[in-house]
Protein backbone atom coordinates (compact mmCIF):
# COMPACT_ATOMS: atom_id res chain seq x y z
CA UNK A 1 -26.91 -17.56 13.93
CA UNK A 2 -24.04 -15.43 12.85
CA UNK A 3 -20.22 -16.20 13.25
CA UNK A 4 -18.06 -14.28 15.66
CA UNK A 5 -14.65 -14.85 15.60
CA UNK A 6 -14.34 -14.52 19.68
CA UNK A 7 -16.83 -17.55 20.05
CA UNK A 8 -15.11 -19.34 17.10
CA UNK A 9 -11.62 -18.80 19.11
CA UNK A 10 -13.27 -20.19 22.23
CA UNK A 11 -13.93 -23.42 20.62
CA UNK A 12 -10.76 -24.11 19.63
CA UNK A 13 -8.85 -22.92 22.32
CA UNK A 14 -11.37 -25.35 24.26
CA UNK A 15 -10.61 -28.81 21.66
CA UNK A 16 -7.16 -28.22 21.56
CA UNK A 17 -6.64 -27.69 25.16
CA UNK A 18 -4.46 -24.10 24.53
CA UNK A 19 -5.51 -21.72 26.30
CA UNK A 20 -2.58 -19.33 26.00
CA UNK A 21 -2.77 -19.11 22.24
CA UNK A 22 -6.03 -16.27 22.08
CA UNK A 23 -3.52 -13.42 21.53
CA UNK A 24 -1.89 -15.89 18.40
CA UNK A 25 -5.31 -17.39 17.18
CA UNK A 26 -6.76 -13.68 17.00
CA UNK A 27 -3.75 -13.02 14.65
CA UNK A 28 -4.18 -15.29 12.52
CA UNK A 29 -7.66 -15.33 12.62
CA UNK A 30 -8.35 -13.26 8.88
CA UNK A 31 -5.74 -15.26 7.69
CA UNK A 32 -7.81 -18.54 7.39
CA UNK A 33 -10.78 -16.27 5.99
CA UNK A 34 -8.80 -15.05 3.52
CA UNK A 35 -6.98 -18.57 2.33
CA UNK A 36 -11.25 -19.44 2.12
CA UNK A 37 -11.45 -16.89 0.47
CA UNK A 38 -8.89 -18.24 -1.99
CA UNK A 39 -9.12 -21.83 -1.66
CA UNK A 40 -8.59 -24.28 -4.47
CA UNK A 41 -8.68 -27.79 -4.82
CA UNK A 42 -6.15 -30.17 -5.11
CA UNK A 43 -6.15 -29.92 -8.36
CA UNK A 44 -5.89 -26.51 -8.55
CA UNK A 45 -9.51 -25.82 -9.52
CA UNK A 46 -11.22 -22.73 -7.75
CA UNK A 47 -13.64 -23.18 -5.50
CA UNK A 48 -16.31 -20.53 -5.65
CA UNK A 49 -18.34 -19.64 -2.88
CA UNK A 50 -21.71 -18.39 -2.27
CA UNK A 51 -21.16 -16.37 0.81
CA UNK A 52 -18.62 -14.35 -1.02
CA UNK A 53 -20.79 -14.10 -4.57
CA UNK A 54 -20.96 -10.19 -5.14
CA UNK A 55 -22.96 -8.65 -8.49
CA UNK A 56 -20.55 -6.31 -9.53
CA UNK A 57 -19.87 -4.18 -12.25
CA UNK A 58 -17.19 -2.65 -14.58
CA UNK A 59 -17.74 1.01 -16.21
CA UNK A 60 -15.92 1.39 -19.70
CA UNK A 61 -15.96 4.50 -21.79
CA UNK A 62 -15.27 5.56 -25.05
CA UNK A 63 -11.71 5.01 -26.20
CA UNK A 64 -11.32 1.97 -23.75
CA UNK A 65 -9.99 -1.64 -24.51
CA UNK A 66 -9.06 -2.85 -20.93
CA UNK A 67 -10.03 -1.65 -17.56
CA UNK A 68 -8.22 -2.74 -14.19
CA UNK A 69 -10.26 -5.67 -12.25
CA UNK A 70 -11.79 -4.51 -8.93
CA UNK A 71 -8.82 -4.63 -6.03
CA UNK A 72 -11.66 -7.38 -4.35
CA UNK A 73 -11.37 -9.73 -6.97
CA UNK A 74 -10.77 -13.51 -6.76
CA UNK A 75 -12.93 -15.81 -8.82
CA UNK A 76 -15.25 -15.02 -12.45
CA UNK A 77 -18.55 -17.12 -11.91
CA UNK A 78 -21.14 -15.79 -14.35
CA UNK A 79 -20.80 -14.59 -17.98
CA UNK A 80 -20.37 -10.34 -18.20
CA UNK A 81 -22.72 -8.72 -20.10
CA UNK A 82 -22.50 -5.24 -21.49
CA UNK A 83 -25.54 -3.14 -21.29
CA UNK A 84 -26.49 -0.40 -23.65
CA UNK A 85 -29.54 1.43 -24.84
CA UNK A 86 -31.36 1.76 -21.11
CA UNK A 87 -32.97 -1.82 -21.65
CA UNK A 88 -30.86 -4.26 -24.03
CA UNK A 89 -27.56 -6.02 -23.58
CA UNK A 90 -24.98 -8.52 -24.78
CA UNK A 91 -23.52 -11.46 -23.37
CA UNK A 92 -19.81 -11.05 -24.01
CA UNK A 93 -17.49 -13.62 -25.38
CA UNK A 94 -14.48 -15.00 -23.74
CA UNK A 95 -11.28 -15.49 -26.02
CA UNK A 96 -7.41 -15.73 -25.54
CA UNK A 97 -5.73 -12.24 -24.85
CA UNK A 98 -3.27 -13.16 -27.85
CA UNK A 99 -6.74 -14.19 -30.14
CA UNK A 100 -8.10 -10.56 -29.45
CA UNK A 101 -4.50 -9.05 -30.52
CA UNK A 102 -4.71 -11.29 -33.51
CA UNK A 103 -8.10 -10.25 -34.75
CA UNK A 104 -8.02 -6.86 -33.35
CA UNK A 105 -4.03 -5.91 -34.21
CA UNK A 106 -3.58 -2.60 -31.94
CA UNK A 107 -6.50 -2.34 -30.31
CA UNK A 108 -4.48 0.48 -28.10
CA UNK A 109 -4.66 2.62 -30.87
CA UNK A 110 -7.02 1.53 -33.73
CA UNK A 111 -9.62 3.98 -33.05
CA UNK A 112 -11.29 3.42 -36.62
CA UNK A 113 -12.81 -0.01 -35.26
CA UNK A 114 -14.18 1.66 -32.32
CA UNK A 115 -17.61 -0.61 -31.54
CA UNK A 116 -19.51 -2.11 -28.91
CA UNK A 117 -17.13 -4.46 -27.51
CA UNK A 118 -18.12 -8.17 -28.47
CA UNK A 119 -15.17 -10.12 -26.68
CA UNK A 120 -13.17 -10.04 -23.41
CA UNK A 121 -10.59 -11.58 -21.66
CA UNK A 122 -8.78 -11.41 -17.91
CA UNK A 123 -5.30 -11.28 -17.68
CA UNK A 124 -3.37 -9.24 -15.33
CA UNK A 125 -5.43 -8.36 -13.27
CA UNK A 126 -7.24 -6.71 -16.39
CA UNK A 127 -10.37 -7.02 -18.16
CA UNK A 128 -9.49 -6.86 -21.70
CA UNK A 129 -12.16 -6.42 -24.46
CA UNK A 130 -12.29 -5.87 -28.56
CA UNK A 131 -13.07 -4.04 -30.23
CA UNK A 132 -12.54 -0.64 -28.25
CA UNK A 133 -15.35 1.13 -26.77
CA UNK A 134 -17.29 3.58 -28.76
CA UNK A 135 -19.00 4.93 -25.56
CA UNK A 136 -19.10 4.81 -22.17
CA UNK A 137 -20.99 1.62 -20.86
CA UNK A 138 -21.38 -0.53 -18.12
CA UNK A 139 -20.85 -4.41 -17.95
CA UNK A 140 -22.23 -6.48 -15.34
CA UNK A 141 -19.37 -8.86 -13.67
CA UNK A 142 -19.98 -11.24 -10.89
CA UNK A 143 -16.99 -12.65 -9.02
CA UNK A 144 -16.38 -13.86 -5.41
CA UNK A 145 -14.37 -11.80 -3.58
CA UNK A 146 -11.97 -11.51 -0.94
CA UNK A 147 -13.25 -11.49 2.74
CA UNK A 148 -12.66 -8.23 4.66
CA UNK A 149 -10.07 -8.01 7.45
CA UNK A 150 -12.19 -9.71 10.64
CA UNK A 151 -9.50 -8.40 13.42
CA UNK A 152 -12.37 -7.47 16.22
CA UNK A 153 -15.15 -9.36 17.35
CA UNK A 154 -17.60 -6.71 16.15
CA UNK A 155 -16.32 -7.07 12.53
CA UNK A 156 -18.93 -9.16 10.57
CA UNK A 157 -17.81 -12.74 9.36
CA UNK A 158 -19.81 -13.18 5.55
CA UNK A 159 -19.87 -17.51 5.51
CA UNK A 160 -22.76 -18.96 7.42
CA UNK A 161 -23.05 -21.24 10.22
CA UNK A 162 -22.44 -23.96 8.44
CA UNK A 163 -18.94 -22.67 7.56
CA UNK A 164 -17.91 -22.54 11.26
CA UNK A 165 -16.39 -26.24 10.94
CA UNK A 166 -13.54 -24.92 8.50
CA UNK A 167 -12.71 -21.89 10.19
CA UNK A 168 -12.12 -24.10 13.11
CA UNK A 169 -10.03 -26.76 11.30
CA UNK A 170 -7.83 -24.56 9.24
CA UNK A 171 -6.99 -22.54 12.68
CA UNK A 172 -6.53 -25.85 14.57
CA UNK A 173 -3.87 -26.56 11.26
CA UNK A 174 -2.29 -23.28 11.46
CA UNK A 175 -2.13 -23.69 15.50
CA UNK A 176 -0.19 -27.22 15.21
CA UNK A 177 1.60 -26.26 12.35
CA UNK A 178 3.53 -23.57 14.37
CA UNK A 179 3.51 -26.50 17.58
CA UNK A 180 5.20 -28.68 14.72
CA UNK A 181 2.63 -31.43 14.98
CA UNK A 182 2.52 -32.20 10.88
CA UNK A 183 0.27 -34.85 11.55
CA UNK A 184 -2.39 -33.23 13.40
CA UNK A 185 -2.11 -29.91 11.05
CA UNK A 186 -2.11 -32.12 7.39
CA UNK A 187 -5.44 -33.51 9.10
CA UNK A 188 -7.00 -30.53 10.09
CA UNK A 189 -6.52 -29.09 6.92
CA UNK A 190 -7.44 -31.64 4.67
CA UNK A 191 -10.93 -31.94 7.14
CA UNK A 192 -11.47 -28.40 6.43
CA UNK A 193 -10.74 -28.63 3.01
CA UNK A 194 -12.90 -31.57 2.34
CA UNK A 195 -15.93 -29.42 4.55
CA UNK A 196 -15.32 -26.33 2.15
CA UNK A 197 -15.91 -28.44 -1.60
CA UNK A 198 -18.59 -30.25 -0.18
CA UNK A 199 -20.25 -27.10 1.13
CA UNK A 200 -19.53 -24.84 -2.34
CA UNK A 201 -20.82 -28.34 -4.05
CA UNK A 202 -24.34 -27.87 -2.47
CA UNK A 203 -24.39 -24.56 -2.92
CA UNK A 204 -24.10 -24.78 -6.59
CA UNK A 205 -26.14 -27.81 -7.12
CA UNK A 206 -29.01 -25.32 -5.25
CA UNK A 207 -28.35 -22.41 -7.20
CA UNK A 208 -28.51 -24.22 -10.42
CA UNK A 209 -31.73 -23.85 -12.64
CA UNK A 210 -33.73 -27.27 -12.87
CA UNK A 211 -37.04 -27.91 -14.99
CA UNK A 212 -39.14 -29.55 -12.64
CA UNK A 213 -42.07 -31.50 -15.03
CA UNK A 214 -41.96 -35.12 -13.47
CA UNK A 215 -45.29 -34.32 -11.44
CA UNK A 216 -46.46 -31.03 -13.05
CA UNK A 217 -49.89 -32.93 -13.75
CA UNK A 218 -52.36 -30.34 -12.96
């Protein structure tokens, strides 16, 4: 069944017994979706989500080294590949921005090195790459993005069902916070933070290739 953020509202105005906080939880509402959208753990790692997994794509042409990282952007979770010659590619390799500098001193304006690029970085909100292009070409990219603006109850929420749980907490945290109940709003959020790795956790352990020979007698 998919989200809506007026049902989603309901419930917590219904749990936390406030009622006369729709106009403030509607305000805040893309808020939490976009702090998902973001999230981290404590330890500052990124926590990538399915829901929000998109197969982009960069376009480079000749006399490129960098191109500007789509405006969506939030997390890298597959390798880019550049893809030339209608049916072949190349898995690009990731290096240090000041690496590529080294080996490829400017890259701006060294147009006598002009290749297939072989490496790439991000740093910017760039996607760097040596040597510079000889041609135009496109690189597949997948990232996560950020979730769109949800500020109607017609506007389509991208997580699944299963996702409903943090929305609720981390609105129920935002809700207290501003109530200045610290308790209640460090709980919420570290229940909905706990929800979101162990959700992203499953995900990945599903999407993950396994060789499955144990039984394979037949």
């Amino acid at each position: 069944m998919a989200l809506t953020r007026d049902a989603i509202i309901t419930e917590v105005m219904n749990e936390t017994k406030r009622t006369d906080k729709q106009t403030r939880l509607e305000a805040i509402f893309p808020d939490i979706l976009y702090r998902m959208s973001r999230a981290v753990t404590q330890d500052g790692e990124p926590i990538p989500l399915q829901d929000l997994k998109t197969d982009g794509s960069l376009s480079i042409v000749d006399g490129n080294y960098f191109v500007a990282l789509p405006s969506d952007f939030v997390f890298q979770y597959g390798e880019p590949e550049l893809l030339y010659d209608t049916d072949k590619g190349r898995i690009l390799t990731k290096k240090s921005l000041e690496w590529m500098n080294y080996v490829y001193p400017n890259r701006a304006n060294n147009t006598s090195n002009k290749s297939k690029p072989i490496y790439y970085c991000l740093e910017k909100n760039r996607f760097d790459f040596a040597p510079m292009s000889d041609a135009s070409y496109t690189i597949t990219f997948p990232y996560t993005k950020i979730h769109g603006t949800v500020d109607d109850n017609t506007d389509t929420i991208l997580f699944r069902d299963t996702f409903k749980d943090v929305i609720k907490d981390w609105l129920k945290a935002q809700l207290f916070d501003e109530l200045d109940d610290w308790d209640k709003r460090d709980g919420y959020l570290m229940s909905g933070l706990n929800t979101l790795m162990s959700l992203a956790k499953v995900d990945k352990r599903n999407a993950e290739a396994v060789l499955i020979t144990d039984f394979n007698d037949f």
